[in-house]
N, C-alpha and C. Protein backbone atom coordinates (compact mmCIF):
# COMPACT_ATOMS: atom_id res chain seq x y z
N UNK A 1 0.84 -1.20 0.00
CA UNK A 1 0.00 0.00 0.00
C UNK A 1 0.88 1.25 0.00
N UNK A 2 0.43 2.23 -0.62
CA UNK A 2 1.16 4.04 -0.53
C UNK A 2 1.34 4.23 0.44
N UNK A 3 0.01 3.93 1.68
CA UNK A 3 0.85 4.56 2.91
C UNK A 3 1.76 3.65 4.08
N UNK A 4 1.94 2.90 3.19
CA UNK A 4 2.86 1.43 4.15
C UNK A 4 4.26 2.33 3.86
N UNK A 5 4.23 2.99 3.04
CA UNK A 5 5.64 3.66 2.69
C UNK A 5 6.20 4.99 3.56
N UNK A 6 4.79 5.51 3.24
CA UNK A 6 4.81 6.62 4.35
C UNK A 6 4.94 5.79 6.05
N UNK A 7 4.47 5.26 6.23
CA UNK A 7 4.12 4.53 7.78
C UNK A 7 5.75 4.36 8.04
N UNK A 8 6.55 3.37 7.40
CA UNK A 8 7.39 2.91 7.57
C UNK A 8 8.27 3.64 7.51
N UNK A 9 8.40 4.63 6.88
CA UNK A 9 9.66 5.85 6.25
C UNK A 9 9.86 6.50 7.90
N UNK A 10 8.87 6.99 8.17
CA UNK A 10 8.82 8.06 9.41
C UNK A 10 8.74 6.79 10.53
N UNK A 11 8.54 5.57 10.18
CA UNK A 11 9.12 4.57 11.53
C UNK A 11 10.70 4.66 11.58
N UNK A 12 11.55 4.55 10.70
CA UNK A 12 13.12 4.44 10.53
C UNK A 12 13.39 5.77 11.25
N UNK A 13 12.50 6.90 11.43
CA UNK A 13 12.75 8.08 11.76
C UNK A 13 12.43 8.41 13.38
N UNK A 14 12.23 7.25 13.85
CA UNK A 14 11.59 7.29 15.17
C UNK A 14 10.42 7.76 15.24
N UNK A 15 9.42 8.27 14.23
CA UNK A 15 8.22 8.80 14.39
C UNK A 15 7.10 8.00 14.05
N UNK A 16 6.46 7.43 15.00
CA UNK A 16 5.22 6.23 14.68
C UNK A 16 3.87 7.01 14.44
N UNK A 17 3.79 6.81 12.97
CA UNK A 17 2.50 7.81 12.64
C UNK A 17 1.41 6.82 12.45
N UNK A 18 1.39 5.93 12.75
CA UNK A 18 0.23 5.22 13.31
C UNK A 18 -0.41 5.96 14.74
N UNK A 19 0.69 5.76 15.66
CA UNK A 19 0.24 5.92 17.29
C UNK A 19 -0.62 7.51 16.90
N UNK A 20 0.20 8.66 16.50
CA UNK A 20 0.15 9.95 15.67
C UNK A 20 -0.91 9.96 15.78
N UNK A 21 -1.77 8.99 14.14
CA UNK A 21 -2.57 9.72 13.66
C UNK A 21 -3.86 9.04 14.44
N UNK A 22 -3.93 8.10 14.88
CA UNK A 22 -4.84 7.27 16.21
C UNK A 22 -5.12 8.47 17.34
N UNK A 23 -4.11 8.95 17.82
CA UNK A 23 -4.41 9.44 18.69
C UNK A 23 -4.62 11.24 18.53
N UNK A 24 -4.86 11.55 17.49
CA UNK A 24 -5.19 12.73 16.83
C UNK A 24 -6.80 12.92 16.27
N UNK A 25 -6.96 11.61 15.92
CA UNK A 25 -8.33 11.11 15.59
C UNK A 25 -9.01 10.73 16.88
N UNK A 26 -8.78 9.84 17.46
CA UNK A 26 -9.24 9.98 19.09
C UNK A 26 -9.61 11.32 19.47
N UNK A 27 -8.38 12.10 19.44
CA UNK A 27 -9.50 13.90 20.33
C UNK A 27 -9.74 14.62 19.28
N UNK A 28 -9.59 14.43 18.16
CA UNK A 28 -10.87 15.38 17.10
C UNK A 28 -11.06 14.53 15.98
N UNK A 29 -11.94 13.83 16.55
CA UNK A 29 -12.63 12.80 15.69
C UNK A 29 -13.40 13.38 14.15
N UNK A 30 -14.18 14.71 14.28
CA UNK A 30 -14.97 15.19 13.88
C UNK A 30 -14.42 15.83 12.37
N UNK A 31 -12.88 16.23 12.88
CA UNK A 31 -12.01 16.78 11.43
C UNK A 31 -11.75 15.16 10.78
N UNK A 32 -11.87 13.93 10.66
CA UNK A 32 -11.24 13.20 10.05
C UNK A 32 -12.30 12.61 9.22
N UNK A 33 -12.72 12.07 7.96
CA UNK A 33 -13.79 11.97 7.25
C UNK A 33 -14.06 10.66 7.09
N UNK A 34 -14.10 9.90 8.63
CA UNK A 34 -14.28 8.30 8.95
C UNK A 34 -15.91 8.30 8.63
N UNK A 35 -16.67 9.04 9.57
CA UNK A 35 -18.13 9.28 9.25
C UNK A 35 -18.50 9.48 7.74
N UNK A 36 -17.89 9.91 7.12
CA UNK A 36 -18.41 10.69 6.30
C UNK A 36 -18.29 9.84 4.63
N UNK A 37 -16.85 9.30 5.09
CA UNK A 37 -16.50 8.30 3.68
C UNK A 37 -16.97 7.02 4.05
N UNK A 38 -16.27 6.47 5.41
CA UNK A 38 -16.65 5.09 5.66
C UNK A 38 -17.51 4.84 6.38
N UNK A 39 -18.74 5.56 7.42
CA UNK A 39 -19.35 5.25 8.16
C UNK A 39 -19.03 5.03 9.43
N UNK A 40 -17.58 4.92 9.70
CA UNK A 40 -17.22 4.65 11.05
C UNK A 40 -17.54 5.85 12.39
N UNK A 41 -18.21 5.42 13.31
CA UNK A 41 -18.14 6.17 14.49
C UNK A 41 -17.20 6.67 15.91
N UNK A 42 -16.21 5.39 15.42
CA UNK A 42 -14.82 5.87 16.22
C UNK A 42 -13.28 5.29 15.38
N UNK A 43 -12.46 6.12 15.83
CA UNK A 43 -11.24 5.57 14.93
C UNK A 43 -10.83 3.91 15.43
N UNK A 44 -10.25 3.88 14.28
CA UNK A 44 -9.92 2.46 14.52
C UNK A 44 -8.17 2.15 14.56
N UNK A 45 -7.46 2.08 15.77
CA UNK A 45 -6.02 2.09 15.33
C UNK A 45 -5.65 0.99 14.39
N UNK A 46 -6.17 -0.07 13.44
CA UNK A 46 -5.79 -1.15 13.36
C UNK A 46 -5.45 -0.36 11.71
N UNK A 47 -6.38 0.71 11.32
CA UNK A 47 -6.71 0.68 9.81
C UNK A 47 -6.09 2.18 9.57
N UNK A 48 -6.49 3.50 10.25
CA UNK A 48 -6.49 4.89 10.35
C UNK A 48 -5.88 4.96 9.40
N UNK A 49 -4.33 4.70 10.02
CA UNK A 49 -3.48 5.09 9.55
C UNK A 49 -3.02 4.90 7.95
N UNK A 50 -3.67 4.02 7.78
CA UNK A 50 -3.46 3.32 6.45
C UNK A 50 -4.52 3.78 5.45
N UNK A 51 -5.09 4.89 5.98
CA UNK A 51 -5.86 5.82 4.62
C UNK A 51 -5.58 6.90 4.30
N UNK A 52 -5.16 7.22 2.87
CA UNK A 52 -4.90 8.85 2.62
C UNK A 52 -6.00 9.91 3.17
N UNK A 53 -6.62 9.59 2.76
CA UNK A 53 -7.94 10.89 3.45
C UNK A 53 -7.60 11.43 5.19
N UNK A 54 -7.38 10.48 5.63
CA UNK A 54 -6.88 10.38 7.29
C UNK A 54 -5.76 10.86 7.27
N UNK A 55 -4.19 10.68 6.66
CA UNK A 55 -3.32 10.87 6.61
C UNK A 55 -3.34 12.54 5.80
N UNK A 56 -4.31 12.57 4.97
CA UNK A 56 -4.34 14.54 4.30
C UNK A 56 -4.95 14.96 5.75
N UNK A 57 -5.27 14.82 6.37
CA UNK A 57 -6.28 15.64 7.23
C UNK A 57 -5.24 15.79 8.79
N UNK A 58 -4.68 14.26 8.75
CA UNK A 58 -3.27 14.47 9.87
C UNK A 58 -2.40 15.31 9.47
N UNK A 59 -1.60 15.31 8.24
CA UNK A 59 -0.72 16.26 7.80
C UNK A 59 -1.15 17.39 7.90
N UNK A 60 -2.64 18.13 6.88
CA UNK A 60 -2.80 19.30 7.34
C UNK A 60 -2.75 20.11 8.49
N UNK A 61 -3.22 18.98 9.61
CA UNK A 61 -3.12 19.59 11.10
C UNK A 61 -2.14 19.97 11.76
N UNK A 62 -0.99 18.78 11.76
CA UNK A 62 0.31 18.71 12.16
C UNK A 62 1.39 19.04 11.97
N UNK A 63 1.42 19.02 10.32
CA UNK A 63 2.70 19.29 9.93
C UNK A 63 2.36 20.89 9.15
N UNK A 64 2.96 21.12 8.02
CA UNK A 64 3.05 22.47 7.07
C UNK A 64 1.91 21.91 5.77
N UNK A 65 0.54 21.82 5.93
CA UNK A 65 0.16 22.21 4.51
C UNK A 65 0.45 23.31 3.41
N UNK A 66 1.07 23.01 2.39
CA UNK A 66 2.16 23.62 1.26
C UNK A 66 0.75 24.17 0.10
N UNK A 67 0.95 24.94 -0.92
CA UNK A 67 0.50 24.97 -1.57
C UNK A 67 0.55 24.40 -2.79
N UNK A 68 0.03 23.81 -3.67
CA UNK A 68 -0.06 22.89 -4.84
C UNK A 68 0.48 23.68 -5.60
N UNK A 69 1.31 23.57 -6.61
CA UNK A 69 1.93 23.94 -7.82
C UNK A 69 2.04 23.11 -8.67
N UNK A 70 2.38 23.57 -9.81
CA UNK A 70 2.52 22.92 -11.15
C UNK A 70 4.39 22.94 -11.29
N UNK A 71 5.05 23.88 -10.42
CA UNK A 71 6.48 24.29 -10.70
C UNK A 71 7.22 22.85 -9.66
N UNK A 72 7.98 22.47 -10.30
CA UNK A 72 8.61 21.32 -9.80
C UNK A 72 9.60 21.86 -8.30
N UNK A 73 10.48 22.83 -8.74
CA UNK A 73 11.13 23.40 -7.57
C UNK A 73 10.36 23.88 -6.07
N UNK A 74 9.00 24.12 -6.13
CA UNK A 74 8.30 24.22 -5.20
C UNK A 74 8.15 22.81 -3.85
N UNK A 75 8.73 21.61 -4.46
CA UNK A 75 8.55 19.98 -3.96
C UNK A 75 9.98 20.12 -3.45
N UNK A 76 10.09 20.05 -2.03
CA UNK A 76 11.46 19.57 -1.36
C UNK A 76 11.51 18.13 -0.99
N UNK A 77 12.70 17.85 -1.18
CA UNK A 77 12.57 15.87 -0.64
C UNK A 77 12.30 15.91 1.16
N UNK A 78 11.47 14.60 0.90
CA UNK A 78 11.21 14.53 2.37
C UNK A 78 9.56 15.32 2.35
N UNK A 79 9.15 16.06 0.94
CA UNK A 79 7.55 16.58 0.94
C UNK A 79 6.97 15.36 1.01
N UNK A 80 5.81 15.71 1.16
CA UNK A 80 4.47 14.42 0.73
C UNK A 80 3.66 14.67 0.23
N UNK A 81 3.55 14.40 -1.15
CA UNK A 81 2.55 14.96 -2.22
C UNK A 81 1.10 13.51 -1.75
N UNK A 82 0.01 14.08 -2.40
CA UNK A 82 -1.44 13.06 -2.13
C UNK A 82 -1.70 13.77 -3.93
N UNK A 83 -2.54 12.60 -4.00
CA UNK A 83 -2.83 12.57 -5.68
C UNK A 83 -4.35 11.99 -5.58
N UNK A 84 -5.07 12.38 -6.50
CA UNK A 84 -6.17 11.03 -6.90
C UNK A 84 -5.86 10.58 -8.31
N UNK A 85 -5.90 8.93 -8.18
CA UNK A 85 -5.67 8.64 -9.27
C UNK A 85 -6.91 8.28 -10.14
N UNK A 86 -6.46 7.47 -11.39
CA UNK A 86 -7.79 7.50 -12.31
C UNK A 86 -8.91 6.22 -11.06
N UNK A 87 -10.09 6.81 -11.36
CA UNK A 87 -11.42 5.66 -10.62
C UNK A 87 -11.25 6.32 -8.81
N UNK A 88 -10.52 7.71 -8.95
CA UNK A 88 -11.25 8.05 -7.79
C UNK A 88 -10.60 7.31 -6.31
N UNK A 89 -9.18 7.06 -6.72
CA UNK A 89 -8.43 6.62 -5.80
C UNK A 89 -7.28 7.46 -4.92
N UNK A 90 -7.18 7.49 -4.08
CA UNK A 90 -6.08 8.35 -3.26
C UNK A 90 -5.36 7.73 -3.02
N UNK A 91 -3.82 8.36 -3.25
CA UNK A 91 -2.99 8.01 -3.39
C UNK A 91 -1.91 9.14 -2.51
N UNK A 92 -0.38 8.65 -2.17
CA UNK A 92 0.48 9.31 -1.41
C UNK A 92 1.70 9.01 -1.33
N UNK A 93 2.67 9.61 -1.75
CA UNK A 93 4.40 9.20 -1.86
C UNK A 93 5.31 10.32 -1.18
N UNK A 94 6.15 10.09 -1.11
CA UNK A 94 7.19 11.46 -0.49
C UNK A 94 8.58 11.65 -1.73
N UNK A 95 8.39 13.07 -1.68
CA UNK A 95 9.42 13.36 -2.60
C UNK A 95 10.53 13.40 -2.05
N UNK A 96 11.85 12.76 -3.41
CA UNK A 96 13.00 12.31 -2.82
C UNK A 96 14.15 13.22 -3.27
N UNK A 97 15.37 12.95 -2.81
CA UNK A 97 16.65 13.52 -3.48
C UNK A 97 17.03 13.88 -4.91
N UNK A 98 16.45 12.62 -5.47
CA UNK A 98 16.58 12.35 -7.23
C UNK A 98 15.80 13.40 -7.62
N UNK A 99 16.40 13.70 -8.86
CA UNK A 99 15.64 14.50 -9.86
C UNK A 99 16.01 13.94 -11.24
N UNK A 100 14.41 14.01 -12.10
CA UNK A 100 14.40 12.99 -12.92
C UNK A 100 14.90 13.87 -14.16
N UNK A 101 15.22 13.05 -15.31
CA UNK A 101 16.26 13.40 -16.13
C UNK A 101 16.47 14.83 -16.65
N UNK A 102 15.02 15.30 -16.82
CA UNK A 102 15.37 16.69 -17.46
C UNK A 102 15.64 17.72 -16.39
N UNK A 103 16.07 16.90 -15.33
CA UNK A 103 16.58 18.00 -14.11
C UNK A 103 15.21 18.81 -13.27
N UNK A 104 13.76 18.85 -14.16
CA UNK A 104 12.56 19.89 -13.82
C UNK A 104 12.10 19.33 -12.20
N UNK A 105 12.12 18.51 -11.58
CA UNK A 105 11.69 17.82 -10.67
C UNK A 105 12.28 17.19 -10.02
N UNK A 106 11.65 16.39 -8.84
CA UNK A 106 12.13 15.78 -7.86
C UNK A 106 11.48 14.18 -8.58
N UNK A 107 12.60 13.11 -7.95
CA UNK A 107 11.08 11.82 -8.19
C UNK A 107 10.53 11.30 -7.04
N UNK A 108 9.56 10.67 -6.91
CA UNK A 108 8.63 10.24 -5.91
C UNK A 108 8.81 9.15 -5.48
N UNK A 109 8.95 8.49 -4.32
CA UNK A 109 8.95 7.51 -3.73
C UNK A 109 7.55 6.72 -3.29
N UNK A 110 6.79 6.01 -3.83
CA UNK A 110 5.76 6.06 -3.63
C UNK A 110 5.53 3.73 -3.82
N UNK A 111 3.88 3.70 -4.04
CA UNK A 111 3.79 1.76 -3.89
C UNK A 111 2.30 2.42 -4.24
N UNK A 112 2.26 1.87 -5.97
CA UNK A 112 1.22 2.16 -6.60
C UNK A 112 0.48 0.68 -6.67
N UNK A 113 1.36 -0.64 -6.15
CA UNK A 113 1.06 -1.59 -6.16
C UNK A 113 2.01 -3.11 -6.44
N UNK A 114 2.85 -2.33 -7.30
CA UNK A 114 4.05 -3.35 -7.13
C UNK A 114 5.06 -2.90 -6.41
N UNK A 115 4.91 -2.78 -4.78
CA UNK A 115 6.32 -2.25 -4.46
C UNK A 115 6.70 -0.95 -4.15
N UNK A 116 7.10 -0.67 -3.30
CA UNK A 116 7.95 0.09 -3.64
C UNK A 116 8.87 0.87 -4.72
N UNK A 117 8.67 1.86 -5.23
CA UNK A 117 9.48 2.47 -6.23
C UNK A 117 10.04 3.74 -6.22
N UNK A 118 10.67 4.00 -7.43
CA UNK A 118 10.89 5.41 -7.30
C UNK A 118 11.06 5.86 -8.83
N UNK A 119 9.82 6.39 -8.61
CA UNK A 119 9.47 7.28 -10.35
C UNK A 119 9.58 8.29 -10.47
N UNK A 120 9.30 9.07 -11.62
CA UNK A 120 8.90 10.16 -12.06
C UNK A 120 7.53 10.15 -12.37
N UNK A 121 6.75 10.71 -11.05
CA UNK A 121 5.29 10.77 -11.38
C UNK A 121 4.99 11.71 -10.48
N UNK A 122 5.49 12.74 -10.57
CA UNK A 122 4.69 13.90 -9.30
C UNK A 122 3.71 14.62 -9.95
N UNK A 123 3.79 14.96 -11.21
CA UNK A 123 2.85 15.25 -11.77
C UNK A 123 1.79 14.53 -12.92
N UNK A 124 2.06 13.61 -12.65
CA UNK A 124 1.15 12.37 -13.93
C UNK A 124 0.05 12.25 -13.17
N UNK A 125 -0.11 12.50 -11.96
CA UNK A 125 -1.67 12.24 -11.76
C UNK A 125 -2.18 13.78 -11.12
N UNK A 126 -3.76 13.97 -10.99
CA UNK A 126 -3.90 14.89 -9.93
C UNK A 126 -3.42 15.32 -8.19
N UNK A 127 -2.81 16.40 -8.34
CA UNK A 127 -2.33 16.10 -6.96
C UNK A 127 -3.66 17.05 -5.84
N UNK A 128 -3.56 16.81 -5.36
CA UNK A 128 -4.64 17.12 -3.94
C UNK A 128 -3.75 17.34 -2.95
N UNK A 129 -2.70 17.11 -2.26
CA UNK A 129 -1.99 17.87 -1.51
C UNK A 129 -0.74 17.90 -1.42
N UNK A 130 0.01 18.40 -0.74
CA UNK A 130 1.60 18.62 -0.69
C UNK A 130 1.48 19.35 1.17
N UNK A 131 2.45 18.56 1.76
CA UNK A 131 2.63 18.55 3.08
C UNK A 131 4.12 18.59 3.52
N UNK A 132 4.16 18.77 4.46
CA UNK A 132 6.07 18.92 4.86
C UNK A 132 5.78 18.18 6.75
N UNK A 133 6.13 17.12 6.84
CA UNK A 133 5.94 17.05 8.13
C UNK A 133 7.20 16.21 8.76
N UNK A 134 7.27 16.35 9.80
CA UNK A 134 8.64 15.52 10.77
C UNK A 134 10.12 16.05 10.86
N UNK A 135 10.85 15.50 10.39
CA UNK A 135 12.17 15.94 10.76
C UNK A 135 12.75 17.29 9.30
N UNK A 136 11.67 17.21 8.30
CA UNK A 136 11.81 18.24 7.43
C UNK A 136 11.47 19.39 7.82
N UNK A 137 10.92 19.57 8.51
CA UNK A 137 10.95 20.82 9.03
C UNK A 137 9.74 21.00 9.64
N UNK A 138 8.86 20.80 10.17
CA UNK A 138 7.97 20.82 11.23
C UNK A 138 7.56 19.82 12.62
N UNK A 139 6.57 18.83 12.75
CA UNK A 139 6.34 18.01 14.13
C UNK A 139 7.54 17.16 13.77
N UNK A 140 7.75 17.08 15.41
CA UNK A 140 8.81 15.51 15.44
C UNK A 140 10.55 16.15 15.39
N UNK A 141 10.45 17.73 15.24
CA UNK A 141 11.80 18.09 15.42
C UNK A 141 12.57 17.32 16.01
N UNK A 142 13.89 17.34 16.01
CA UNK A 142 14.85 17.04 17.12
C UNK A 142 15.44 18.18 18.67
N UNK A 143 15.50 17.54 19.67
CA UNK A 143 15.68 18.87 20.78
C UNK A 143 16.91 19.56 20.28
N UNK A 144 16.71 20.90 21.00
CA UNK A 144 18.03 21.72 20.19
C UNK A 144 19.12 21.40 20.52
N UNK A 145 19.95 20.34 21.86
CA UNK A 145 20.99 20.22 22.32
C UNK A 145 21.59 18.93 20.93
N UNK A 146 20.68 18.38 20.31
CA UNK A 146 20.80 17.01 19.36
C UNK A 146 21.82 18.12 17.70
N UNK A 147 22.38 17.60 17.13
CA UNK A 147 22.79 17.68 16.11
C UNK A 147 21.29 17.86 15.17
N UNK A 148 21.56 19.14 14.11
CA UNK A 148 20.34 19.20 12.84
C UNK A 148 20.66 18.66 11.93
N UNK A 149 20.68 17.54 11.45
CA UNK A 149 20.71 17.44 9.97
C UNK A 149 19.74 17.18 9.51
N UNK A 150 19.15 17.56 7.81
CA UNK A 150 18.12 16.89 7.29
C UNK A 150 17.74 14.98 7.30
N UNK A 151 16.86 14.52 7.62
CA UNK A 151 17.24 13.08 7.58
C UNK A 151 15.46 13.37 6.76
N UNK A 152 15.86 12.35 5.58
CA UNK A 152 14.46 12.05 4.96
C UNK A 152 14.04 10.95 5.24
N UNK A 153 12.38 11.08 4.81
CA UNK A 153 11.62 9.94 5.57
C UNK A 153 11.67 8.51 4.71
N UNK A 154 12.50 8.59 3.67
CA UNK A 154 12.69 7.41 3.15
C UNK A 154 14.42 6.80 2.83
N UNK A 155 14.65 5.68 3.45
CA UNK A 155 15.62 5.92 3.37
C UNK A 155 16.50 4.85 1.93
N UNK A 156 15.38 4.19 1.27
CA UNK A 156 15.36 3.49 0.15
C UNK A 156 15.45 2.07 0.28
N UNK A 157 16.19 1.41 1.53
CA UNK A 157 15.85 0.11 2.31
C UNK A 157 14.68 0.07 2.43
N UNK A 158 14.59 -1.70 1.76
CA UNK A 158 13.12 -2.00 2.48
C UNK A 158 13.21 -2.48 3.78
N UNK A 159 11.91 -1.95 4.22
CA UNK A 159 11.47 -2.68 5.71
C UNK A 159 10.72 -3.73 5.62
């Protein structure tokens, strides 16, 4: 799944966005669109986490909702773009280091179904959001006495 990638990326990072987004949904149940898409009346830690809709609505809260562009330089690695794909599917990858050949972009780290990959597709589908969250520069900082370096949420090992 897309967000097994995300889940796992920000696990290598010490940041369990399962526990996160469970317990974000727990005290404002009402912003997350469980009612509304799936019918559910309380979160469920087993699944939450593992839906984009849940995961756009955690990011917006938590981390930096970005504004959508068409300009490739606007996408820092370590972003998290959300897409719908064709039939009305949501989708979610984090942009990486690479930039794909004609230099215009970043490529995406994303699991459209086979896997894990890393394409050039940030803009082949509709995107619906762009987020910046964890050690890129918003929740999940490191304390200030710790060393800063950028560490991205994917580190290209599988888990």
């Amino acid at each position: 799944m897309c967000t097994d990638v995300v889940i796992r990326s920000y696990r290598t990072l010490g940041i369990d966005l399962q526990k996160a987004v469970h317990e974000d949904m727990a005290r404002h149940f009402t912003a997350y669109p469980l009612k509304r898409i799936w019918g559910l009346d309380r979160p469920d830690p087993n699944i939450d986490h593992r839906r984009v809709p849940n995961l756009r609505v955690f990011f917006a809260r938590n981390g930096e909702q970005l504004p959508i562009s068409e300009c490739g330089d606007t996408y820092r690695a370590g972003d998290l773009v959300t897409w719908m794909l064709p039939g009305n599917l949501p989708h979610i990858g984090i942009v990486s280091l690479n930039v794909s050949p004609d230099g215009k972009r970043r490529l995406i780290v994303h699991n459209i179904g086979a896997g894990p990959k890393l394409e050039d597709v940030l803009f082949q589908y509709r995107i619906t959001g762009h987020y910046r969250y964890g050690s890129n520069g918003t929740a999940g900082q490191p304390e200030a006495s710790q060393p800063q370096t950028e560490t991205l949420p994917y580190t290209g090992e599988p888990s």
